[in-house]
Protein backbone atom coordinates (compact mmCIF):
# COMPACT_ATOMS: atom_id res chain seq x y z
CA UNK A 1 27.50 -5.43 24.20
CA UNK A 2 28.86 -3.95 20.45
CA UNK A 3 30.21 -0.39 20.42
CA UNK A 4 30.49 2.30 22.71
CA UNK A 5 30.79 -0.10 26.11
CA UNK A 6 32.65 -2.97 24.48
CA UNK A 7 35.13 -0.12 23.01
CA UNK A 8 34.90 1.68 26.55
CA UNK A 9 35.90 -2.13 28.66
CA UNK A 10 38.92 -2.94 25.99
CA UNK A 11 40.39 0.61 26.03
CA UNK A 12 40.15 0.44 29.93
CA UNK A 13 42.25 -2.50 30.40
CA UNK A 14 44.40 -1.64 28.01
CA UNK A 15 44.97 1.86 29.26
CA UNK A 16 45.53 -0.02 32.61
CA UNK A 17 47.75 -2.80 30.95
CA UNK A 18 50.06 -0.13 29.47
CA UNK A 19 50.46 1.93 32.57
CA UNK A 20 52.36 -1.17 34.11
CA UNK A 21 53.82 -1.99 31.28
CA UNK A 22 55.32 1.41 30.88
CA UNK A 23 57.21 0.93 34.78
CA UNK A 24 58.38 -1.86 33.32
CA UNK A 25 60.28 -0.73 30.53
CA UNK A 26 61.73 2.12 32.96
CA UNK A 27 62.50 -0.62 35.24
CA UNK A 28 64.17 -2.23 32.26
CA UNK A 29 66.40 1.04 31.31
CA UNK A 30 67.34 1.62 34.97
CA UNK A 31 68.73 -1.81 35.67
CA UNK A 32 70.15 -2.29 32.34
CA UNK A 33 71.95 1.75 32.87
CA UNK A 34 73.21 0.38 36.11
CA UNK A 35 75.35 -2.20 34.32
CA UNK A 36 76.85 -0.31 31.49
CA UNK A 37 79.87 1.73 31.05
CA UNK A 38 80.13 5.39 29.86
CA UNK A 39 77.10 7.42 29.19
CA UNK A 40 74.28 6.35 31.65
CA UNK A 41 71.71 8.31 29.03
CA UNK A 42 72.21 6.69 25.84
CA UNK A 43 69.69 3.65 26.52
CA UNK A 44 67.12 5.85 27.57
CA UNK A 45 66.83 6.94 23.30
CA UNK A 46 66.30 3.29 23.19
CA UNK A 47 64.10 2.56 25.67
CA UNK A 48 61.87 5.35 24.50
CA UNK A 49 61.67 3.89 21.18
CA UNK A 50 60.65 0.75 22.46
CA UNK A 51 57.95 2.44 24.42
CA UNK A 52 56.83 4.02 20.80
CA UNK A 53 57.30 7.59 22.93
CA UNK A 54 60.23 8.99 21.19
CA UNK A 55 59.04 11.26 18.86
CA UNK A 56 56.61 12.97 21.49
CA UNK A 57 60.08 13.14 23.63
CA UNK A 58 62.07 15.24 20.66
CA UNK A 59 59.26 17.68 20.06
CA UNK A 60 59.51 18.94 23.78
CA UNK A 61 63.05 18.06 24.91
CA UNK A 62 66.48 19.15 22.82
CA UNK A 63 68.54 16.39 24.44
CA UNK A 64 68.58 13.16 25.92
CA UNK A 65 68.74 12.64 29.31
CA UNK A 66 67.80 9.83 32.15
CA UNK A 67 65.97 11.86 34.67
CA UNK A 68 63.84 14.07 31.80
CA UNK A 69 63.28 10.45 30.09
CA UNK A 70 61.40 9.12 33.17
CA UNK A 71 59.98 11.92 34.25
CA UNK A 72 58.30 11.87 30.20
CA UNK A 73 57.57 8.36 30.55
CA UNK A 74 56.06 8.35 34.27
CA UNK A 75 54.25 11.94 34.42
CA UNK A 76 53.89 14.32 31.13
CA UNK A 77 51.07 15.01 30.85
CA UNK A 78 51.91 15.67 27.06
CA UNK A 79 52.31 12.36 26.37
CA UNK A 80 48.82 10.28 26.11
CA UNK A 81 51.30 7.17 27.13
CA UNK A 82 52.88 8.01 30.54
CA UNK A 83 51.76 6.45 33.25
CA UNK A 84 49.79 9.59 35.12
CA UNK A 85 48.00 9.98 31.49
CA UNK A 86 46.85 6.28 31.09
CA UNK A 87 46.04 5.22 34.25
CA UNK A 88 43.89 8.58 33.87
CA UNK A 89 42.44 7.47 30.67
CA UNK A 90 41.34 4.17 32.27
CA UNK A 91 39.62 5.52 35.22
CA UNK A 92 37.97 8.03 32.20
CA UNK A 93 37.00 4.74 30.57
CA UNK A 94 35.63 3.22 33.86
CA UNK A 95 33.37 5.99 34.24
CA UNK A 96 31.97 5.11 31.39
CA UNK A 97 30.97 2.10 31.52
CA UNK A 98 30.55 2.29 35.51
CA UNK A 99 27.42 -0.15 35.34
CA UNK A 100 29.42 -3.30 33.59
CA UNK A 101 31.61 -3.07 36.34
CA UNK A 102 31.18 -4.44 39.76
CA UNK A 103 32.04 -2.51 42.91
CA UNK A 104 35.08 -3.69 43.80
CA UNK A 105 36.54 -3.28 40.80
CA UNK A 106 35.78 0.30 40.47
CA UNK A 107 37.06 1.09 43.61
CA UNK A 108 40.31 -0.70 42.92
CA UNK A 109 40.84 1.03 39.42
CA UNK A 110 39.74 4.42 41.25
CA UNK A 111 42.43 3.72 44.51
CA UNK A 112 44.90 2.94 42.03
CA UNK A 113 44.38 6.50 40.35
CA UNK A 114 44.59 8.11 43.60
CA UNK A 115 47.74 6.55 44.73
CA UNK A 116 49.14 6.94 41.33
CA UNK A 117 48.64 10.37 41.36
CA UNK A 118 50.26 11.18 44.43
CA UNK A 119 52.99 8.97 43.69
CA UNK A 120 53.99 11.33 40.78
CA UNK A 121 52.45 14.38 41.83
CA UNK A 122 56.00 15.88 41.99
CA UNK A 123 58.90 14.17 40.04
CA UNK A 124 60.34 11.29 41.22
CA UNK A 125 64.16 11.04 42.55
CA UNK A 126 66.50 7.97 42.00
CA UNK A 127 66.11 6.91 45.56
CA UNK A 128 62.58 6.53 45.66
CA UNK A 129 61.93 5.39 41.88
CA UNK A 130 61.72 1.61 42.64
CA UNK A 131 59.27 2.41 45.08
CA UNK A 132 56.40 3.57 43.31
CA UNK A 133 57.74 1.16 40.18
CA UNK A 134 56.40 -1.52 42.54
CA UNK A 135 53.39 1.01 43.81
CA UNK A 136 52.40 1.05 40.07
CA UNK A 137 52.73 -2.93 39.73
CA UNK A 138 51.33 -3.48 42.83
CA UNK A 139 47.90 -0.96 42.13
CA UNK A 140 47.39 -1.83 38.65
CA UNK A 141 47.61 -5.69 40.07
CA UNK A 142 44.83 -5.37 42.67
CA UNK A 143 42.19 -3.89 39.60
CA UNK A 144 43.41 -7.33 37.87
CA UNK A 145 42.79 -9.31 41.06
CA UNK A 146 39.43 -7.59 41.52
CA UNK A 147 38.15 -8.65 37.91
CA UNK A 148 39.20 -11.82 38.28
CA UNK A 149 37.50 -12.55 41.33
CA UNK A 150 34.21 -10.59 40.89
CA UNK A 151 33.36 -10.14 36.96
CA UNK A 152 31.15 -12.72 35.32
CA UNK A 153 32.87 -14.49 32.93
CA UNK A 154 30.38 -13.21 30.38
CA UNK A 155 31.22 -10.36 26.49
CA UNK A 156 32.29 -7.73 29.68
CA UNK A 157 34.79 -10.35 30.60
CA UNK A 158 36.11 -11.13 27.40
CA UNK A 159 36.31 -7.15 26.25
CA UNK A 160 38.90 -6.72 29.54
CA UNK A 161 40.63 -9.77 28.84
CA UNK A 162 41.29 -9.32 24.91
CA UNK A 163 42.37 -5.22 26.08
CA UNK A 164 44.47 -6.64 28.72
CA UNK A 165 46.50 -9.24 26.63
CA UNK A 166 47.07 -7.35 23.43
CA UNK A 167 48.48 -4.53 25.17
CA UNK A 168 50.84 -7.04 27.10
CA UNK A 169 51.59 -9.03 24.69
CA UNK A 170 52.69 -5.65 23.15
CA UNK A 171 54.66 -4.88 25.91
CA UNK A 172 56.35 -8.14 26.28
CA UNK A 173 57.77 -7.49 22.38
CA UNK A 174 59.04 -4.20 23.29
CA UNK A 175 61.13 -5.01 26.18
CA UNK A 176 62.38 -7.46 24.42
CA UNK A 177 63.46 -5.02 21.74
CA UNK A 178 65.12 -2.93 24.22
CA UNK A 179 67.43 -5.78 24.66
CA UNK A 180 68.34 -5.50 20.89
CA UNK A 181 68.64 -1.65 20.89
CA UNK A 182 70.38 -1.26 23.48
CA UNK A 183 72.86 -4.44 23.38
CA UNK A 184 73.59 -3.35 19.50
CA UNK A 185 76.26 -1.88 19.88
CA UNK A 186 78.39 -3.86 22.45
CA UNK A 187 78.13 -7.14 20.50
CA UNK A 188 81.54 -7.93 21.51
CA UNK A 189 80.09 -8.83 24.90
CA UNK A 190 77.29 -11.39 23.45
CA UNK A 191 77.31 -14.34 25.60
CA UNK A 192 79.71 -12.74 28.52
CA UNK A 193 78.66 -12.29 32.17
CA UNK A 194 77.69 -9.13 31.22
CA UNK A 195 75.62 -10.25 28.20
CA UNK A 196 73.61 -12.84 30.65
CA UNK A 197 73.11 -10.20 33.04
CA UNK A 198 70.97 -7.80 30.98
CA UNK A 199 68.96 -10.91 29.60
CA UNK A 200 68.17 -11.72 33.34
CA UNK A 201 67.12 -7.95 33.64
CA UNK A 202 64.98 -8.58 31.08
CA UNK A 203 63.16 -11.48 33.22
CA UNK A 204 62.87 -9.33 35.86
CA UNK A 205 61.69 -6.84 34.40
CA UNK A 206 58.44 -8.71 33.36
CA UNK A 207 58.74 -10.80 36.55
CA UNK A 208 59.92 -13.79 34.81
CA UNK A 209 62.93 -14.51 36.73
CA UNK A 210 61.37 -16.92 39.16
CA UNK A 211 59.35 -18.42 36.71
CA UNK A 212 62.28 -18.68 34.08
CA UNK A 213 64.72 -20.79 37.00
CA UNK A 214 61.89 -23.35 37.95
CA UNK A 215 61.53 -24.24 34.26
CA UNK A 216 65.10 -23.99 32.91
CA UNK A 217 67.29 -23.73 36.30
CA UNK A 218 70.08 -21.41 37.63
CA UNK A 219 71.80 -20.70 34.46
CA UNK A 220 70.86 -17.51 32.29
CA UNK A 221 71.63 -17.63 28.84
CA UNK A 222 69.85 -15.78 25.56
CA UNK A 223 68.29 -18.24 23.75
CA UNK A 224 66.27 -20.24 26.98
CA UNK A 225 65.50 -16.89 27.85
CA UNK A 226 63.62 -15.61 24.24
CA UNK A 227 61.95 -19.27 24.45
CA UNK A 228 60.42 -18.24 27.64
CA UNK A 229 59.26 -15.01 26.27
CA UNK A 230 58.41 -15.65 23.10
CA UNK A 231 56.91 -19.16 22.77
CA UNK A 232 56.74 -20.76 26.43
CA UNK A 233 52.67 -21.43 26.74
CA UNK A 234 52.58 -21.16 30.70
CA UNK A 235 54.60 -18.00 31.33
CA UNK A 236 51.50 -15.33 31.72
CA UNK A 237 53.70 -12.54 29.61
CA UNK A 238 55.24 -14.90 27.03
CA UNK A 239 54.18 -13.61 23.79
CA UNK A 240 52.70 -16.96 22.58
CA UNK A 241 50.23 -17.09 26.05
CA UNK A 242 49.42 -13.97 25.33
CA UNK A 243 48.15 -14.44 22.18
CA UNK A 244 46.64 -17.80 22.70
CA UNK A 245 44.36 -16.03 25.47
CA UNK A 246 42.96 -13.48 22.99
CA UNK A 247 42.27 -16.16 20.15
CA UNK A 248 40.32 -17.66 23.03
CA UNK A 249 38.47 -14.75 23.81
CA UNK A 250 37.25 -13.96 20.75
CA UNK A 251 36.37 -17.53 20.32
CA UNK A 252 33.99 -16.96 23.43
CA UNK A 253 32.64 -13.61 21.85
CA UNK A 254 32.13 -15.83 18.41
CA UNK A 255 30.42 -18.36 20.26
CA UNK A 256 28.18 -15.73 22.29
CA UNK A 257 27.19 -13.61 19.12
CA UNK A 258 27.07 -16.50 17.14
CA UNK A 259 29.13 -15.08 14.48
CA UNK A 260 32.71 -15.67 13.80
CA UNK A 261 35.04 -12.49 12.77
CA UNK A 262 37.95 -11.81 10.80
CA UNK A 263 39.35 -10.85 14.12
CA UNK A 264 39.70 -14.15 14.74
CA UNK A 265 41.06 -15.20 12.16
CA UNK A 266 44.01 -13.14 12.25
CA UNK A 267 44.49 -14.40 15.64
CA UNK A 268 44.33 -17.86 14.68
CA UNK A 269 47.13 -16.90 12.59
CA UNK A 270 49.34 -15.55 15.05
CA UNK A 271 48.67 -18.58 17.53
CA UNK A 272 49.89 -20.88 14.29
CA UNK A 273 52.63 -18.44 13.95
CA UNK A 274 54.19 -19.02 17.19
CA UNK A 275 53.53 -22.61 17.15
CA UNK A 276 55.40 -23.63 13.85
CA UNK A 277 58.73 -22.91 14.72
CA UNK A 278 61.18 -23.12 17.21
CA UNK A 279 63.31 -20.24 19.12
CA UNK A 280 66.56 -21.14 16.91
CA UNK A 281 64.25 -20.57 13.67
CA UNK A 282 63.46 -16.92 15.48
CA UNK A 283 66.84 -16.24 15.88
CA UNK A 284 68.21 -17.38 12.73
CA UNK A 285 65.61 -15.13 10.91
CA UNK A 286 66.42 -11.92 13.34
CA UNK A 287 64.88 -11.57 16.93
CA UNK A 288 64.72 -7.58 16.04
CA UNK A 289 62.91 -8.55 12.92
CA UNK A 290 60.73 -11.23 14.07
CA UNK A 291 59.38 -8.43 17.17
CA UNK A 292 58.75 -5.96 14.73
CA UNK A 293 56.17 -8.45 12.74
CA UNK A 294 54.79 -9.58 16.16
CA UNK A 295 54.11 -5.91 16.73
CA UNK A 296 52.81 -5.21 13.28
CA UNK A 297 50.28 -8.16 13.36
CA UNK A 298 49.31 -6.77 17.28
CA UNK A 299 48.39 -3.48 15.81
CA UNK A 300 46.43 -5.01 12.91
CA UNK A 301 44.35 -7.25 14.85
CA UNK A 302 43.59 -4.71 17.56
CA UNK A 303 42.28 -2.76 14.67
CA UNK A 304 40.17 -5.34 13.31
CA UNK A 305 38.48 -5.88 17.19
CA UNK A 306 37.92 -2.51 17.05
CA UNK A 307 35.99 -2.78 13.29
CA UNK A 308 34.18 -6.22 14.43
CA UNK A 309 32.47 -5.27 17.74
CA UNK A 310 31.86 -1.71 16.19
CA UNK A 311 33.25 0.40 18.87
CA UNK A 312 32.95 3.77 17.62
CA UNK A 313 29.61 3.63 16.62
């Protein structure tokens, strides 16, 4: 299962993984624009940053503005991260591998390009954006629902899994960083109705909120809140879950093949990372700065997988 289909499984869930992810951080700038005053635009710089999809933004747009931001996020076709161009690139990778799949969860990842693609086919107004937000969610969900309940739990498995979680735990980091970016400047407000109000956007964004009120009750407040994300083992998007699933999925892989990689190593590391400290030590060395590491070490493992199992050979 090294190379070419191993590389073809990760990228697809990842692709897959990132095309929800990417509703959610424009679900994240909508709701968060909703609640500010002035300029409705100026978190969308922000949010784009986040999404690591700024710098494709400035080469084809001169200004800033909501509607061209989600439009660049949902449905360029110029950028390889919108959500037309990866859900796109995972069907691509499906193709591929067609024959580690089973049938139902090709035809859920190829219904979910087909409803996708009408869905932004033309681009989408205010009114009708939380709609196919939730189509999006709701697609990408059933191809999750169909692996789970029809893949052998076998190095196919394990590719989709490790692909699914690195990209969300990915995901998870950068929403939270929208909450720094975009917060920055009004930190007058930290700890204000207001301030508790975008936090709770933030839950919802990565449907958390639920989740977050069974475990900590009714009241919203910043630091229960970057527990639940960051280091809370049972929330499925927390960053330490996240991790702890790809550590053991590699430790399957190691166990299949025998061999154990530096892969896993570095995601031993993480795992240990998130479990020495508390969420006061994260704040009192920097939540921006502490995300920013998280999302260094992501990209560094990812790239070791990708050396271990030999993908591109």
């Amino acid at each position: 299962m090294l190379g070419k289909t191993a590389n073809g499984l990760y990228w697809m869930f990842r692709y897959l993984e990132r095309a929800e992810n990417t509703s959610r951080l424009v679900d994240t700038g909508q709701r968060i624009g909703l609640t500010r005053l002035g300029d409705a635009d100026d978190e969308w710089t922000s949010v784009m940053q986040s999404a690591g999809v700024i710098e494709g933004y400035d080469a084809h747009y001169d200004e800033t503005s909501k509607d061209s931001a989600i439009d660049w996020m949902l449905r360029s076709r110029d950028n390889p991260s919108s959500v037309l161009s990866t859900i796109s690139e995972a069907r691509q990778n499906a193709r591929l591998v067609r024959t580690a799949l089973t049938g139902e969860v090709w035809e859920a990842l190829n219904g979910c390009y087909m409803a996708t693609r009408e869905a932004l086919k033309r681009k989408v107004s205010e009114r009708d954006l939380p709609a196919v937000l939730g189509l999006i969610r709701q697609r990408t969900a059933l191809v999750r629902g169909a692996t789970h309940g029809t893949m052998l739990r076998n190095d196919i498995y394990d590719f989709a899994r490790i692909g699914t979680f690195i990209e969300r735990a990915d995901a998870t980091a950068r929403i939270l960083d929208v909450k720094y970016y975009v917060l920055l400047p009004s930190n007058f407000s930290v700890g204000s109705s207001i301030d508790n109000v975008h936090w709770e956007t933030i839950l919802r964004s990565v449907s958390a909120r639920g989740g977050f009120r069974m475990a900590y009750g009714s009241q919203v407040n910043a630091r229960d809140i970057a527990q639940f994300l960051v280091l809370d083992k049972r929330m499925p998007r927390s960053l330490n879950f996240c991790v702890s699933k790809i550590y053991d999925n590699l430790a399957y892989l190691g166990s299949d093949y025998g061999a154990k990689f530096p892969s896993m190593d570095l995601a031993e590391a993480l795992v240990n990372r998130f479990n020495a400290h508390d969420i006061d030590a994260v704040f009192e060395y920097g939540l921006h700065e502490y995300i920013q590491n998280v999302l260094t070490s992501l990209r560094q493992l990812g790239g070791q997988i990708e050396q271990d199992y030999r993908f591109y050979e």
